[in-house]
Protein backbone atom coordinates (compact mmCIF):
# COMPACT_ATOMS: atom_id res chain seq x y z
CA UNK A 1 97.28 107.80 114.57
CA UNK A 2 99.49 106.33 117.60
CA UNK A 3 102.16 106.05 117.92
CA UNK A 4 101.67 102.14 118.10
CA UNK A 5 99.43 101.86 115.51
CA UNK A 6 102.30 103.34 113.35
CA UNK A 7 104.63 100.91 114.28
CA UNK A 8 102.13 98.13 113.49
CA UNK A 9 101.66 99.58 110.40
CA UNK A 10 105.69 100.22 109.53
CA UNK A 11 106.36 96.33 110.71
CA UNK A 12 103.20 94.70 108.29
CA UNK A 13 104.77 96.61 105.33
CA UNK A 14 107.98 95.59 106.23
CA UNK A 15 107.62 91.80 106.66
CA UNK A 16 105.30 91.70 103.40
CA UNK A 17 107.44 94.08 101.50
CA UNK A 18 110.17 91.45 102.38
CA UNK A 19 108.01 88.18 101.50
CA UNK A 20 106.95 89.88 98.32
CA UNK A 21 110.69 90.40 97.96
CA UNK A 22 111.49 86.39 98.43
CA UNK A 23 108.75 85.08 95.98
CA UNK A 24 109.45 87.74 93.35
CA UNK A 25 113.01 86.89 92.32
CA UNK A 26 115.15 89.43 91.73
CA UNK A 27 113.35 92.01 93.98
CA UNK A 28 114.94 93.38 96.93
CA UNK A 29 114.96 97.25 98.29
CA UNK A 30 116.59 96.76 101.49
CA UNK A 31 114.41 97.90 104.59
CA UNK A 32 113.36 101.15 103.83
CA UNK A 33 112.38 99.77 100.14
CA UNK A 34 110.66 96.60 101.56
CA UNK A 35 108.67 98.54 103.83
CA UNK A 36 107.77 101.24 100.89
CA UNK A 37 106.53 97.89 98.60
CA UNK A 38 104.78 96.63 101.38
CA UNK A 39 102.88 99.88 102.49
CA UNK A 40 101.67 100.48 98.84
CA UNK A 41 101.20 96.73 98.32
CA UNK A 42 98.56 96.80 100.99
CA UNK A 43 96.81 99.94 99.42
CA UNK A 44 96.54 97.97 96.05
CA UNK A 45 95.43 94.81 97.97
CA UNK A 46 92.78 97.21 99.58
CA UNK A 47 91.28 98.11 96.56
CA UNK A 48 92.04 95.19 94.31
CA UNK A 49 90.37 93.18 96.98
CA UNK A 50 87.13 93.99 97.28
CA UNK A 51 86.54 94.95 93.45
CA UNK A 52 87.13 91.14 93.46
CA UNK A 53 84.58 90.74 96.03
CA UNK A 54 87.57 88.79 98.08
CA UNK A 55 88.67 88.94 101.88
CA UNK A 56 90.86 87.24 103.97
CA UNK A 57 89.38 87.90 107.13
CA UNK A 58 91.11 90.28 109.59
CA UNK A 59 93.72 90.35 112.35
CA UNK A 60 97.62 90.24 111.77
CA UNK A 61 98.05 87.94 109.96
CA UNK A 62 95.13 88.28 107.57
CA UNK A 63 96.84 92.23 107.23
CA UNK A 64 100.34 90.57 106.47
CA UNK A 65 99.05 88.53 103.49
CA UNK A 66 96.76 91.12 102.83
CA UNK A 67 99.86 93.40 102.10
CA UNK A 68 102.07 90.39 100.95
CA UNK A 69 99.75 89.44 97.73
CA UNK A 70 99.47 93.33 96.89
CA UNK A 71 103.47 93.83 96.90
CA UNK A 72 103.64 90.64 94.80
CA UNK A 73 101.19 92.31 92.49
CA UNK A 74 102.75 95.77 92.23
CA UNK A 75 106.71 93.62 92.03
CA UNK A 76 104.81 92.11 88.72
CA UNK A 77 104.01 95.18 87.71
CA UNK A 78 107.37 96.95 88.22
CA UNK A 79 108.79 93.97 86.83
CA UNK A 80 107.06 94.09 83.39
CA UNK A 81 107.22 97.86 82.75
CA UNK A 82 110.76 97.26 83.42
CA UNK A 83 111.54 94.93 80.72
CA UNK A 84 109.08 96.98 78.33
């Protein structure tokens, strides 16, 4: 891996760690967090995803809400096991 590609793939998590952040209230990690959420919200996405038999398409964006809809899932998640 570049290093470009890694910074491509430390700014996707970060921007849909932080989005997942926004629409999940009471969410927020700071950077490092937000970028952690993001980066594992994109690996659930990537399985979820096509179990579903869904895509979004590809290119930057299509990665960002890719990894945005997968940290919203795993913010659900973390949100109910917390209050169980």
């Amino acid at each position: 891996m570049s290093i470009e590609s890694l910074l491509v793939f430390l700014v996707i998590g970060g921007v849909a760690g932080w989005l997942a952040g926004l629409m999940v209230k009471g969410f927020g990690f700071g950077l490092l967090g937000n970028i952690v959420v993001g980066i594992v919200g994109a690996f659930i996405a990537g399985w979820l995803f096509p179990t579903l038999g869904f895509s979004l398409g590809s290119g930057i964006v299509a990665a960002i809400l890719h990894a945005t809809i997968g940290a919203v899932v795993l913010l659900v998640l973390l949100r109910v096991i917390k209050r169980a």
